[in-house]
N, C-alpha and C. Protein backbone atom coordinates (compact mmCIF):
# COMPACT_ATOMS: atom_id res chain seq x y z
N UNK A 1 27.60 29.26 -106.53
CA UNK A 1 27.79 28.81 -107.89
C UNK A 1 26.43 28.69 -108.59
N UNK A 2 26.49 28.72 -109.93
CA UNK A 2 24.78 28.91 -110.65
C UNK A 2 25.50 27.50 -111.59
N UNK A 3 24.09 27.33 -112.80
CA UNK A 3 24.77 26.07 -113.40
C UNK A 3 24.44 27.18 -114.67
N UNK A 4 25.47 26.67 -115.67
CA UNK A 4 25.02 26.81 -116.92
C UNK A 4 23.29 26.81 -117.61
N UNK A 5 23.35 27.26 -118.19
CA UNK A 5 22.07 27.30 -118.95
C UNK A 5 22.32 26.23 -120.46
N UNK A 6 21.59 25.31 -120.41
CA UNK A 6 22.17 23.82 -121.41
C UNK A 6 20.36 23.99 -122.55
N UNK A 7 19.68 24.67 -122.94
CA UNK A 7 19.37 25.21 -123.45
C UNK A 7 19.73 25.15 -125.09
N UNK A 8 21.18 25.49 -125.22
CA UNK A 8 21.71 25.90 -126.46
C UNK A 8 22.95 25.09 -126.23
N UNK A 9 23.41 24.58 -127.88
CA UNK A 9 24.65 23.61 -127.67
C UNK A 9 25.89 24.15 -128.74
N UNK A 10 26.93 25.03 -127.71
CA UNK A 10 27.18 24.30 -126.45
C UNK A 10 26.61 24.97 -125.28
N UNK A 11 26.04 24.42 -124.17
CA UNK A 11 25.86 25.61 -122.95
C UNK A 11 26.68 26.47 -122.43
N UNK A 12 26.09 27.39 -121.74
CA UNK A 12 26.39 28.86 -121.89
C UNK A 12 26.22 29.44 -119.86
N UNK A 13 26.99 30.66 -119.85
CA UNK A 13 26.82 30.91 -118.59
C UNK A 13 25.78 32.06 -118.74
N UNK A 14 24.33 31.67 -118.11
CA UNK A 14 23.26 32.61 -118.46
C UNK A 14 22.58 32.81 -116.89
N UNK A 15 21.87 33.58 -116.89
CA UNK A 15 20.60 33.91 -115.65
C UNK A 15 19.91 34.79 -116.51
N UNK A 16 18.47 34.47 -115.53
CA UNK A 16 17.41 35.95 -115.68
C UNK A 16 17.82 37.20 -114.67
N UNK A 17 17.58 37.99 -115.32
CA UNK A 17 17.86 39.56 -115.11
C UNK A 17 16.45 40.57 -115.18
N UNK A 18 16.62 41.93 -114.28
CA UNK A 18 15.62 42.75 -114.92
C UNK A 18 16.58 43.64 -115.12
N UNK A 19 15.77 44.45 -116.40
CA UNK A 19 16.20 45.81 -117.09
C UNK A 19 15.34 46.71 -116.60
N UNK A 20 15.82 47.63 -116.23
CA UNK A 20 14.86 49.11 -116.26
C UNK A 20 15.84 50.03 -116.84
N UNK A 21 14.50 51.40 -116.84
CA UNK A 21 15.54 52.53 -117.66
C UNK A 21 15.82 53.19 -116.48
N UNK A 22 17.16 53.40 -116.88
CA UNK A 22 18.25 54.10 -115.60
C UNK A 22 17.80 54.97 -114.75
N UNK A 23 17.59 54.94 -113.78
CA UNK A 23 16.60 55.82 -112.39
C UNK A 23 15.75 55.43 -112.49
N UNK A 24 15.14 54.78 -112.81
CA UNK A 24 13.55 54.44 -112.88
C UNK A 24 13.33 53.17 -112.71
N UNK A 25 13.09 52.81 -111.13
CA UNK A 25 12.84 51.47 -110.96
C UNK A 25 11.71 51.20 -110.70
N UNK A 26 10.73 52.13 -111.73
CA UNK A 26 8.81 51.15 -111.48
C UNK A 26 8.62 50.83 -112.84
N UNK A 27 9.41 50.82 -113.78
CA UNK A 27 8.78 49.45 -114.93
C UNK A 27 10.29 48.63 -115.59
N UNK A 28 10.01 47.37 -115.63
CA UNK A 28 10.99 46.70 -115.74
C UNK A 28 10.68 45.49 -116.85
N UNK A 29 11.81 45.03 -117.27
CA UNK A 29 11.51 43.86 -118.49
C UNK A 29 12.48 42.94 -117.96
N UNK A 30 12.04 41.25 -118.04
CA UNK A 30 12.57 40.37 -117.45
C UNK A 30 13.19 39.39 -118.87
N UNK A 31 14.64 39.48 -118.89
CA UNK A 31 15.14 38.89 -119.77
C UNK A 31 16.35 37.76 -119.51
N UNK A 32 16.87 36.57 -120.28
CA UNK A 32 17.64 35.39 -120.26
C UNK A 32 19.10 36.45 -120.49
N UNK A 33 19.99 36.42 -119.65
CA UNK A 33 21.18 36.86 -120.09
C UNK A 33 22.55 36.14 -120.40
N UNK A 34 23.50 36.35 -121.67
CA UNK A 34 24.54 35.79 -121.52
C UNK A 34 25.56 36.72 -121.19
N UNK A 35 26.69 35.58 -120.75
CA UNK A 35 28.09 36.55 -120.31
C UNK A 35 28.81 36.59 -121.57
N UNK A 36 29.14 37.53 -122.16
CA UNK A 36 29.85 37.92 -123.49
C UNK A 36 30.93 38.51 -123.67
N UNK A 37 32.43 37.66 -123.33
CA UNK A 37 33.73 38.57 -123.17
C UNK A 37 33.61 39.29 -124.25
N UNK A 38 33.36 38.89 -125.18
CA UNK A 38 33.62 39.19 -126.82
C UNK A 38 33.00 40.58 -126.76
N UNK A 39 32.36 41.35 -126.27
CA UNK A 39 31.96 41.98 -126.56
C UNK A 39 31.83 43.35 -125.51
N UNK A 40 32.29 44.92 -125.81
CA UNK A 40 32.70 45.52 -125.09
C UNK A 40 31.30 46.54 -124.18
N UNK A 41 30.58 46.64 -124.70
CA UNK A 41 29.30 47.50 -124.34
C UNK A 41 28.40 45.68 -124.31
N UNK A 42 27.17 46.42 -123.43
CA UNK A 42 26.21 45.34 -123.31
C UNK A 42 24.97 45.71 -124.28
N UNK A 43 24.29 44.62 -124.85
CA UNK A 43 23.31 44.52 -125.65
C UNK A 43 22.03 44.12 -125.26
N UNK A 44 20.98 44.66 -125.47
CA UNK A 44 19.92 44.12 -125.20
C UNK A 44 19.03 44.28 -126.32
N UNK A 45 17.20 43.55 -126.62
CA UNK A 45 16.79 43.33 -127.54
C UNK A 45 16.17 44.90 -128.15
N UNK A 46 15.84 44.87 -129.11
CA UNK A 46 16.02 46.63 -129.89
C UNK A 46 14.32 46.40 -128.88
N UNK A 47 12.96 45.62 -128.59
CA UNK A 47 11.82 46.27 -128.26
C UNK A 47 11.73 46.48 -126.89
N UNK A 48 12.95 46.34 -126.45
CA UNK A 48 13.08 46.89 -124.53
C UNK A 48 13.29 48.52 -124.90
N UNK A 49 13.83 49.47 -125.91
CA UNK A 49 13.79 50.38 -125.54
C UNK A 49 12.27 50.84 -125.91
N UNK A 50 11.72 50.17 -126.59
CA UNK A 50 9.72 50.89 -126.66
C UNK A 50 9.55 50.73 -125.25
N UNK A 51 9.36 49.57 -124.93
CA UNK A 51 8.94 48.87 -123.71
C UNK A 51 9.42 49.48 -122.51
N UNK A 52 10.34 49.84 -122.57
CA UNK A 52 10.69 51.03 -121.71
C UNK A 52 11.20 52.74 -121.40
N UNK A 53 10.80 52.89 -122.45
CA UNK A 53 10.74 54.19 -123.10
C UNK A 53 12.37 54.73 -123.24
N UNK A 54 13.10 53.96 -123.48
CA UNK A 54 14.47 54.56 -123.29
C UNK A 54 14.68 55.57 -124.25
N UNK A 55 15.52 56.59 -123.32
CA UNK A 55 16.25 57.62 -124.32
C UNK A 55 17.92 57.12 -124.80
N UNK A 56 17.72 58.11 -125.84
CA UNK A 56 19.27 57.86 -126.55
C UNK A 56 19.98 59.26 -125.66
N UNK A 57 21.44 58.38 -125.50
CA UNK A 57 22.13 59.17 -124.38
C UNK A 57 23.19 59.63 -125.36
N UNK A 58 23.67 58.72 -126.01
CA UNK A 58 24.89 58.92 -127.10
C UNK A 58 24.82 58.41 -128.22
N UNK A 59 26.32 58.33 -129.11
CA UNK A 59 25.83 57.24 -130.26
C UNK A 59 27.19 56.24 -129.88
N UNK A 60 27.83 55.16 -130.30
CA UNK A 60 28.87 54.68 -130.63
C UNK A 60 29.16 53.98 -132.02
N UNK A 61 30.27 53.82 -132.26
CA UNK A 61 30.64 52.92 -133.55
C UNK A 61 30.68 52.22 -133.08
N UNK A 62 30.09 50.55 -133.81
CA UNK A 62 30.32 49.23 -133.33
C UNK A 62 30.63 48.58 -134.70
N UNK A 63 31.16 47.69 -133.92
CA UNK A 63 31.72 46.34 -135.20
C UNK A 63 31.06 44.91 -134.80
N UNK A 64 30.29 44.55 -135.41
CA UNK A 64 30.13 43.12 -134.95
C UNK A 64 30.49 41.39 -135.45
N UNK A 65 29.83 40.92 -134.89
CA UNK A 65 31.31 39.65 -134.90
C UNK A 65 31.54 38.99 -136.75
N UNK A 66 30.23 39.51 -137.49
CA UNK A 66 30.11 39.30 -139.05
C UNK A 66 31.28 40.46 -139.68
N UNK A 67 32.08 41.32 -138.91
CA UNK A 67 32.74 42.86 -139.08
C UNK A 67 32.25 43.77 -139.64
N UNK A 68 31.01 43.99 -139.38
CA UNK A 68 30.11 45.31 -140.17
C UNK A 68 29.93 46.11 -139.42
N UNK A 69 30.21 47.44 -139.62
CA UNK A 69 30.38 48.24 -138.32
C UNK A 69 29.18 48.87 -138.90
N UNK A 70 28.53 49.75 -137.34
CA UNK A 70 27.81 50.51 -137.58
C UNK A 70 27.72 51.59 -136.11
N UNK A 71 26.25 53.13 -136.70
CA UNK A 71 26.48 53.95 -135.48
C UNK A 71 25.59 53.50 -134.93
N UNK A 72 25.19 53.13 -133.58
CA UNK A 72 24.25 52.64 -133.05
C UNK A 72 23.87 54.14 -131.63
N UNK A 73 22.48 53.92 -131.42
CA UNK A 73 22.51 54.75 -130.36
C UNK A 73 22.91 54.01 -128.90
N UNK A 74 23.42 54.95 -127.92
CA UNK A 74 23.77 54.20 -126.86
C UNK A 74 22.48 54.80 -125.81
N UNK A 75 21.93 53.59 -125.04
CA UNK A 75 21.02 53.86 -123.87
C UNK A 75 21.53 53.85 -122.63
N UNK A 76 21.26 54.41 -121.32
CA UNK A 76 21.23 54.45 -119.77
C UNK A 76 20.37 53.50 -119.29
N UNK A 77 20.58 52.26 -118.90
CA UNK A 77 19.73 51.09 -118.36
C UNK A 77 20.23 50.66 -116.85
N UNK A 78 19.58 50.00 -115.74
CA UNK A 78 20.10 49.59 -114.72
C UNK A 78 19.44 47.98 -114.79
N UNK A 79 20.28 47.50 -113.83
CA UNK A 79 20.30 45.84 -114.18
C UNK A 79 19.85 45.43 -112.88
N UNK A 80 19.05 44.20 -112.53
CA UNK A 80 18.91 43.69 -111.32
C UNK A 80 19.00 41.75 -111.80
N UNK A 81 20.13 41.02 -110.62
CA UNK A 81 20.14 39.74 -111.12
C UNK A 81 21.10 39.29 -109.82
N UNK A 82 20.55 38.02 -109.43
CA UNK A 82 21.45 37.51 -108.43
C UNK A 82 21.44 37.77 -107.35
N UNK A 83 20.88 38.85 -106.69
CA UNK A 83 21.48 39.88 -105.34
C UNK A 83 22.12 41.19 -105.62
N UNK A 84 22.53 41.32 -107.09
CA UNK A 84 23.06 42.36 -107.36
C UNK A 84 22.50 43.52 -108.24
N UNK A 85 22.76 45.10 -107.85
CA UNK A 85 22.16 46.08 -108.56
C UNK A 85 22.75 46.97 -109.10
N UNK A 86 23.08 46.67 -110.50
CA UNK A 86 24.21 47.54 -111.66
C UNK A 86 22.78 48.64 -111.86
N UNK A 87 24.09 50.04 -111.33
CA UNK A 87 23.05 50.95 -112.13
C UNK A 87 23.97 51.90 -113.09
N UNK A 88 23.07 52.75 -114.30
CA UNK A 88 23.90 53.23 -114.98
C UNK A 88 24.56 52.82 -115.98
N UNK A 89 24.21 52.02 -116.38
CA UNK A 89 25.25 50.95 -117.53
C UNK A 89 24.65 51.27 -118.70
N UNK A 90 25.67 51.76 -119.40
CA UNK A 90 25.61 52.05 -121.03
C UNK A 90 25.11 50.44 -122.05
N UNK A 91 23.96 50.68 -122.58
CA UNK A 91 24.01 49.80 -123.91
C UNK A 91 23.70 50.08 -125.04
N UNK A 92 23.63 49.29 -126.15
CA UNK A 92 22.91 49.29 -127.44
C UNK A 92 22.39 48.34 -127.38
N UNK A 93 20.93 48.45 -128.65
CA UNK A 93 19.88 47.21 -128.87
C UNK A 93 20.08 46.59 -130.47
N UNK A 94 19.95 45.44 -130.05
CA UNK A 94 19.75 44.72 -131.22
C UNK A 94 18.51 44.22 -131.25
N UNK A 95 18.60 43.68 -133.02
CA UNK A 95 17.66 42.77 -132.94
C UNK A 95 17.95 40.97 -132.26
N UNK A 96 17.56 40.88 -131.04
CA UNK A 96 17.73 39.68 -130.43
C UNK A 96 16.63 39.11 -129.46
N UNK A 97 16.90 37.87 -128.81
CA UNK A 97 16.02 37.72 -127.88
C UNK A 97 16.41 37.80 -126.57
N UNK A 98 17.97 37.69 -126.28
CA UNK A 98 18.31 37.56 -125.08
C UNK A 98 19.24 39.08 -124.58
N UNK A 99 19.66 38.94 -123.41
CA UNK A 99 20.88 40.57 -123.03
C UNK A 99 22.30 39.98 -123.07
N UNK A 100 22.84 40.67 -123.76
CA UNK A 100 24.49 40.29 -123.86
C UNK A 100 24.85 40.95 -122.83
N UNK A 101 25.51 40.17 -121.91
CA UNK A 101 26.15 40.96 -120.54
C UNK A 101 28.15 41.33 -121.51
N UNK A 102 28.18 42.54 -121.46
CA UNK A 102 29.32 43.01 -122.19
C UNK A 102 30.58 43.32 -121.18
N UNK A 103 31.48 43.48 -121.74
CA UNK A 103 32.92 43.70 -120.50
C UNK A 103 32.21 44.91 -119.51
N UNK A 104 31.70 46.15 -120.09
CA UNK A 104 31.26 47.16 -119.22
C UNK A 104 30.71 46.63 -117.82
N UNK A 105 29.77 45.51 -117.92
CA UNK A 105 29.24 44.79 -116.75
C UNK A 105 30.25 44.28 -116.22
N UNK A 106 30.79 43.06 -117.10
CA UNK A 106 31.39 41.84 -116.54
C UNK A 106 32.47 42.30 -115.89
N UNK A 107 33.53 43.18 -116.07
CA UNK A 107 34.39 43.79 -115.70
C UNK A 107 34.50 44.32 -113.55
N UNK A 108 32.99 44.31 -113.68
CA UNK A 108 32.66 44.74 -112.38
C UNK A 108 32.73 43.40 -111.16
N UNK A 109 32.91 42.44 -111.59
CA UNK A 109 32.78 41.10 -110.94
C UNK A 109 33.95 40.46 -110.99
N UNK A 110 33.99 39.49 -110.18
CA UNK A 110 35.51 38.44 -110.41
C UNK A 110 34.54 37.31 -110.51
N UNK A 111 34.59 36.84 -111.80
CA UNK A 111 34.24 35.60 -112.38
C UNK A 111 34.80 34.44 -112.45
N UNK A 112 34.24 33.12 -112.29
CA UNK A 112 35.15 32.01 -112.39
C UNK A 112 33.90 31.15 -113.05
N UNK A 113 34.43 30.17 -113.92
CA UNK A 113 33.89 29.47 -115.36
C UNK A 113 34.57 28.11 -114.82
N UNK A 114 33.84 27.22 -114.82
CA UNK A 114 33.93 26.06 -114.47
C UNK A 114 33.20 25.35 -115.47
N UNK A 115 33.80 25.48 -116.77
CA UNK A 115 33.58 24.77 -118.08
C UNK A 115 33.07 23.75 -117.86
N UNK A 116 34.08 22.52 -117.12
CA UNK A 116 33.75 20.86 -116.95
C UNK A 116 32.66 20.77 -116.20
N UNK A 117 32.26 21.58 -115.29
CA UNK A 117 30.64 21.20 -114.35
C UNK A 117 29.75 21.91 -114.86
N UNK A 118 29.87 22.91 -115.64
CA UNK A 118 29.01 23.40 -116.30
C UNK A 118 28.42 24.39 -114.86
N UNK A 119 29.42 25.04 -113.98
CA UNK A 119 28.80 26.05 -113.36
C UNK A 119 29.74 27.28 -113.73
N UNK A 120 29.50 28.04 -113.08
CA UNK A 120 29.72 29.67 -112.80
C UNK A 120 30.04 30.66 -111.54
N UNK A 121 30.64 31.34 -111.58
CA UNK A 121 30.51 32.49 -109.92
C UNK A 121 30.97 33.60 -110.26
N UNK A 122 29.70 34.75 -109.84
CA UNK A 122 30.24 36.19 -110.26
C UNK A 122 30.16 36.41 -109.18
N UNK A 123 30.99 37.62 -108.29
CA UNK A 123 31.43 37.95 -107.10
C UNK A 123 31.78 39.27 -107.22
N UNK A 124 31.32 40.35 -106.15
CA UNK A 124 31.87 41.57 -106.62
C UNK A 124 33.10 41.60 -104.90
N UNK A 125 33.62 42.97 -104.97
CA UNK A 125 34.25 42.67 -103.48
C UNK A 125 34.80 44.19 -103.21
């Protein structure tokens, strides 16, 4: 079990993570992540793709939670956090500070949210 991240109110189910660009595990960016049902692709901040030279793989339409859609490019990123190593995972960047962990990730885990203790458990199997 991890604890919430109490940080921001209300607290949130977060960890640090590294990003790299997809196959390429000799440069990496170390970022605060949240778990984001709400949201179907994962997000990370728009200066990780300088920072890591990412290429645009695709584009997608997105809508976001203000309902303004737009085409965003989609990147190839791999994830390291916990013990665990997502590779291949589609995102887009925003302007933000933290990584939105999106269903594409979360989907891969059996999660359990323990609101009242303010912990967490992602589990793959």
């Amino acid at each position: 079990m991890w604890s919430y991240d109490q940080s921001e109110f209300p607290a949130f189910p977060g960890f640090d993570l590294q990003v790299f660009k997809a196959e390429l595990p000799t440069r990496s960016v170390s970022a605060r992540a949240k778990l984001d049902i709400g949201a179907s692709i994962t997000v990370i901040p728009e200066q990780f793709v300088a920072w890591l030279n990412l290429s645009i793989r695709d584009h997608i339409q997105t809508t976001g939670y203000d309902g303004a859609s737009r085409l965003l490019p989609v990147y190839g990123i791999d994830l390291k956090f916990n013990g665990f190593d997502i590779n291949w995972i589609d995102c887009v960047a925003t302007e933000r500070k933290n990584v939105l962990l999106g269903r594409n990730v979360l989907n891969l885990f059996f999660i359990t949210l323990d609101g009242p203790n303010l912990t967490f458990d992602m589990k793959q199997e």
